[in-house]
Protein backbone atom coordinates (compact mmCIF):
# COMPACT_ATOMS: atom_id res chain seq x y z
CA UNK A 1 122.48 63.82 128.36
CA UNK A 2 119.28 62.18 127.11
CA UNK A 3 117.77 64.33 129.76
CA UNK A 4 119.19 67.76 128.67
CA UNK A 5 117.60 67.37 125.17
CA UNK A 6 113.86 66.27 125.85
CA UNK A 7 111.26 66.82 123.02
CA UNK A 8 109.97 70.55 124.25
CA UNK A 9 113.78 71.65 124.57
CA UNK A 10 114.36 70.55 121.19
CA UNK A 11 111.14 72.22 120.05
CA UNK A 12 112.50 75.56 121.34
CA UNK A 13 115.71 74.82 119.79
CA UNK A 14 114.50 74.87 116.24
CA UNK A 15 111.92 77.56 116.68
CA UNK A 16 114.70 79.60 117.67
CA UNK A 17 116.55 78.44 114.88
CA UNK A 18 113.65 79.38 112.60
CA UNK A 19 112.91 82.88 113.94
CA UNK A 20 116.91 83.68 113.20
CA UNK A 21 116.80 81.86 109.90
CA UNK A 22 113.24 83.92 108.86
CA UNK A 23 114.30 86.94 110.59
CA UNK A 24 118.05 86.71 107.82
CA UNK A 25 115.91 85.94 104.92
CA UNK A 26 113.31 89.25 105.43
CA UNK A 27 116.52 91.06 105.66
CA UNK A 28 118.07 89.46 102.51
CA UNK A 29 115.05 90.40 101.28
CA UNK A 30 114.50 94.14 101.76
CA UNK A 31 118.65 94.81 101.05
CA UNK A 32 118.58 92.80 97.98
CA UNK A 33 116.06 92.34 95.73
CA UNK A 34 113.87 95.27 97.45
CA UNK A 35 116.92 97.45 96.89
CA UNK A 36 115.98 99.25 100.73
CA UNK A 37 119.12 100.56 101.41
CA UNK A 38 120.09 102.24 98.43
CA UNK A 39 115.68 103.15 97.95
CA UNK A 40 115.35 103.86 102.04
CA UNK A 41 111.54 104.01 101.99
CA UNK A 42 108.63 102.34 100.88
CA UNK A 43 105.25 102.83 101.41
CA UNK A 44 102.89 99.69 101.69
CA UNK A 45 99.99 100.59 103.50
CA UNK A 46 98.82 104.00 105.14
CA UNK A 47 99.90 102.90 108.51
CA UNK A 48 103.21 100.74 107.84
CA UNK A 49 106.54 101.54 105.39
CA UNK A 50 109.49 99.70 104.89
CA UNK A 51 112.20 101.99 105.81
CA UNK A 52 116.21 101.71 106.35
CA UNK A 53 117.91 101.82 109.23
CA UNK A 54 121.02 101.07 110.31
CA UNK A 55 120.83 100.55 114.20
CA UNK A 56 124.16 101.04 115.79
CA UNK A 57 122.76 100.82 119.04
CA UNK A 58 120.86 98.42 121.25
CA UNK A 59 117.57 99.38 123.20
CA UNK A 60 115.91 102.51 122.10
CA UNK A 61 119.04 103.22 120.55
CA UNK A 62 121.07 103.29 123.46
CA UNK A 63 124.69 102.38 123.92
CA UNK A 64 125.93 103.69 120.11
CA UNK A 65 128.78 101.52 118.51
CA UNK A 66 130.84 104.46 117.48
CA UNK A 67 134.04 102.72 117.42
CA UNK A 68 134.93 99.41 116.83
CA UNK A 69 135.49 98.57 120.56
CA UNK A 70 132.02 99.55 120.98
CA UNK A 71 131.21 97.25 117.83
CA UNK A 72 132.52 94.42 119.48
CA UNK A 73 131.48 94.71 123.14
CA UNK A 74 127.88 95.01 121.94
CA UNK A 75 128.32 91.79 120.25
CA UNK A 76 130.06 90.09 123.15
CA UNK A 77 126.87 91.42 125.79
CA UNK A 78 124.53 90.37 122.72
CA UNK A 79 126.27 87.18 122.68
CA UNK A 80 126.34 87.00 126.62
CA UNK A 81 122.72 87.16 126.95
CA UNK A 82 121.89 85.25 124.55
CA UNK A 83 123.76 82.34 126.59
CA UNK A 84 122.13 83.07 129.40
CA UNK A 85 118.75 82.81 127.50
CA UNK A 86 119.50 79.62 126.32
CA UNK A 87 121.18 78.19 129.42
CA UNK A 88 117.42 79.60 131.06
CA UNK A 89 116.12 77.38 128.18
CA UNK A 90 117.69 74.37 128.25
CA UNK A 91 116.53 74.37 132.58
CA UNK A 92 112.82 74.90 131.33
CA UNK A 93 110.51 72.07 130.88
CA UNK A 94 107.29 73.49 130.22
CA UNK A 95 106.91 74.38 126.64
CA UNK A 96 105.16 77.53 126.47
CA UNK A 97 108.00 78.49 128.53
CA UNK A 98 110.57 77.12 126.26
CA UNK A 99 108.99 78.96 123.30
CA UNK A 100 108.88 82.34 124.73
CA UNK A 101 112.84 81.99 125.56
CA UNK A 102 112.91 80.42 121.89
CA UNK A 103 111.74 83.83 120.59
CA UNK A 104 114.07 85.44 122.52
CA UNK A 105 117.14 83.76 121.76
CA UNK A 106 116.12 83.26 117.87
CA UNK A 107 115.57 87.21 117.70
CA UNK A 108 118.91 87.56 119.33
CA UNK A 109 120.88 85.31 117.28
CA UNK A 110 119.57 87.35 114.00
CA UNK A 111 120.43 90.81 115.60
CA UNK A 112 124.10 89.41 116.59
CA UNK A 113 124.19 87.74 113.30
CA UNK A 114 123.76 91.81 111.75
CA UNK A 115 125.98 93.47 114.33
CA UNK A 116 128.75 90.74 113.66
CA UNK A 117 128.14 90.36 110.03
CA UNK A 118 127.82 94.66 109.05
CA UNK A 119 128.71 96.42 112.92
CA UNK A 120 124.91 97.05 113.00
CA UNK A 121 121.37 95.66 112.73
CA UNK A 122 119.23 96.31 109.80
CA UNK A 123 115.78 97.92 110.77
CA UNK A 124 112.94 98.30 108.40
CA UNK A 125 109.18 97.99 109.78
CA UNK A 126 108.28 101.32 110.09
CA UNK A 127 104.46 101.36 111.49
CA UNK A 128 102.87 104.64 111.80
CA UNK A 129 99.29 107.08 111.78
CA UNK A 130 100.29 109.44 109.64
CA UNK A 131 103.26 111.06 111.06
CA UNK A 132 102.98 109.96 114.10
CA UNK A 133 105.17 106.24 115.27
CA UNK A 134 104.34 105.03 118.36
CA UNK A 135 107.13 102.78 117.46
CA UNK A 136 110.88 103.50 116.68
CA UNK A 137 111.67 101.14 112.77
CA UNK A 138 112.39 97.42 113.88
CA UNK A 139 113.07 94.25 112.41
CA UNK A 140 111.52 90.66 113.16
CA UNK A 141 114.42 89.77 115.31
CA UNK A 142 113.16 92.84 117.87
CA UNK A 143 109.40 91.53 117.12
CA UNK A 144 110.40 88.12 118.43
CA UNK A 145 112.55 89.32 121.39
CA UNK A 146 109.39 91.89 122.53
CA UNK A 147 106.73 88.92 121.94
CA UNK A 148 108.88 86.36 123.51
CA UNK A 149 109.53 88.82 126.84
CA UNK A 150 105.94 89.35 127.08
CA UNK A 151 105.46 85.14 126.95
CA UNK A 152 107.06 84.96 129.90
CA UNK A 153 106.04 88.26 131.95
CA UNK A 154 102.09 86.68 131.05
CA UNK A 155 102.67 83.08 132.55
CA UNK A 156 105.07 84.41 135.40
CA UNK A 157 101.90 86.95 136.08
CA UNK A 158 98.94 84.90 135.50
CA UNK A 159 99.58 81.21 135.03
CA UNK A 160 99.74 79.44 137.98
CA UNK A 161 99.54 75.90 137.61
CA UNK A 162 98.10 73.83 140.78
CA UNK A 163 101.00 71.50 142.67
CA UNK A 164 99.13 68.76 141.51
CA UNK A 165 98.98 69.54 137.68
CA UNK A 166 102.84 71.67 137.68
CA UNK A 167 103.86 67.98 138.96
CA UNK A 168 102.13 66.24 136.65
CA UNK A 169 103.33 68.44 133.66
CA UNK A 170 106.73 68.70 134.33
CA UNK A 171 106.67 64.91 134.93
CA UNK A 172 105.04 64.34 131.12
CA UNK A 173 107.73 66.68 129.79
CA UNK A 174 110.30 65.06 131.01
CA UNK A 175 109.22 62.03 129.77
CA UNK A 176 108.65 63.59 126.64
């Protein structure tokens, strides 16, 4: 058991715990005190709002929960990938690969926290040039997913350790 839980997994443990924890108290944040949902926009900078949205979907908006049933099956495929994620996690031994899987799965544990919690996840970073948003409104729960995905695309692409130093790495982290 001692092996399952070595310093870097435990690392990515409570970063993910963190990103959920900060991503729950932004959101406190904007619905309460800010009053978002009840003021739905405002404007901070020229180029970024804070604006309410109610996401019902999942990707891109994709895959609306209508219905309850749909409510509850995105939380249980949510839910399922987020094991997976942290099953991938817990196999990992380098830590920058245990933090990009910790974004992930701390980003996912805030939007199934919203989805569970009100049957959708609050949005509100709206960045735009004028009228223009290259980006649909998100939260820091999709921030961490999208950084965390592009973690691990970057070392799967371009770091490649050499069999003598992956060895010698993965040997120290275990150990660790």
């Amino acid at each position: 058991m001692s092996n399952l839980f070595t310093r870097n997994r435990l690392i990515g443990l409570g970063f993910a715990a963190f990103i959920a924890a900060i991503d729950q108290l932004i959101k406190w944040y904007v619905i309460g005190p800010l009053n978002l949902r009840n003021v739905r926009n405002i404007e901070l900078l020229p180029f970024f709002d804070l604006t309410y949205v109610e996401n019902r979907g999942i990707s891109l908006g994709m895959l609306q929960a209508t219905n309850m049933e749909m409510r509850w099956l995105l939380v249980g495929m949510t839910a399922l990938i987020g094991l997976v994620v942290l099953v991938w996690m817990m196999r990992e031994k380098i830590l920058g690969d245990i933090l990009g899987l910790a974004l992930i799965l701390g980003g996912a544990i805030g939007n199934i926290y919203d989805r569970y919690t009100y049957g959708y996840v609050i949005d509100f970073a709206d960045f735009h040039i004028g009228s223009f948003r290259p980006f649909l409104v998100f939260n820091v729960a999709d921030a961490a997913i999208t950084i965390g995905v592009v973690i691990i695309l970057a070392r799967s692409l371009f770091v490649r350790e050499k069999d003598g130093e992956e060895g010698a790495e993965i040997a120290q982290a275990e150990n660790s």
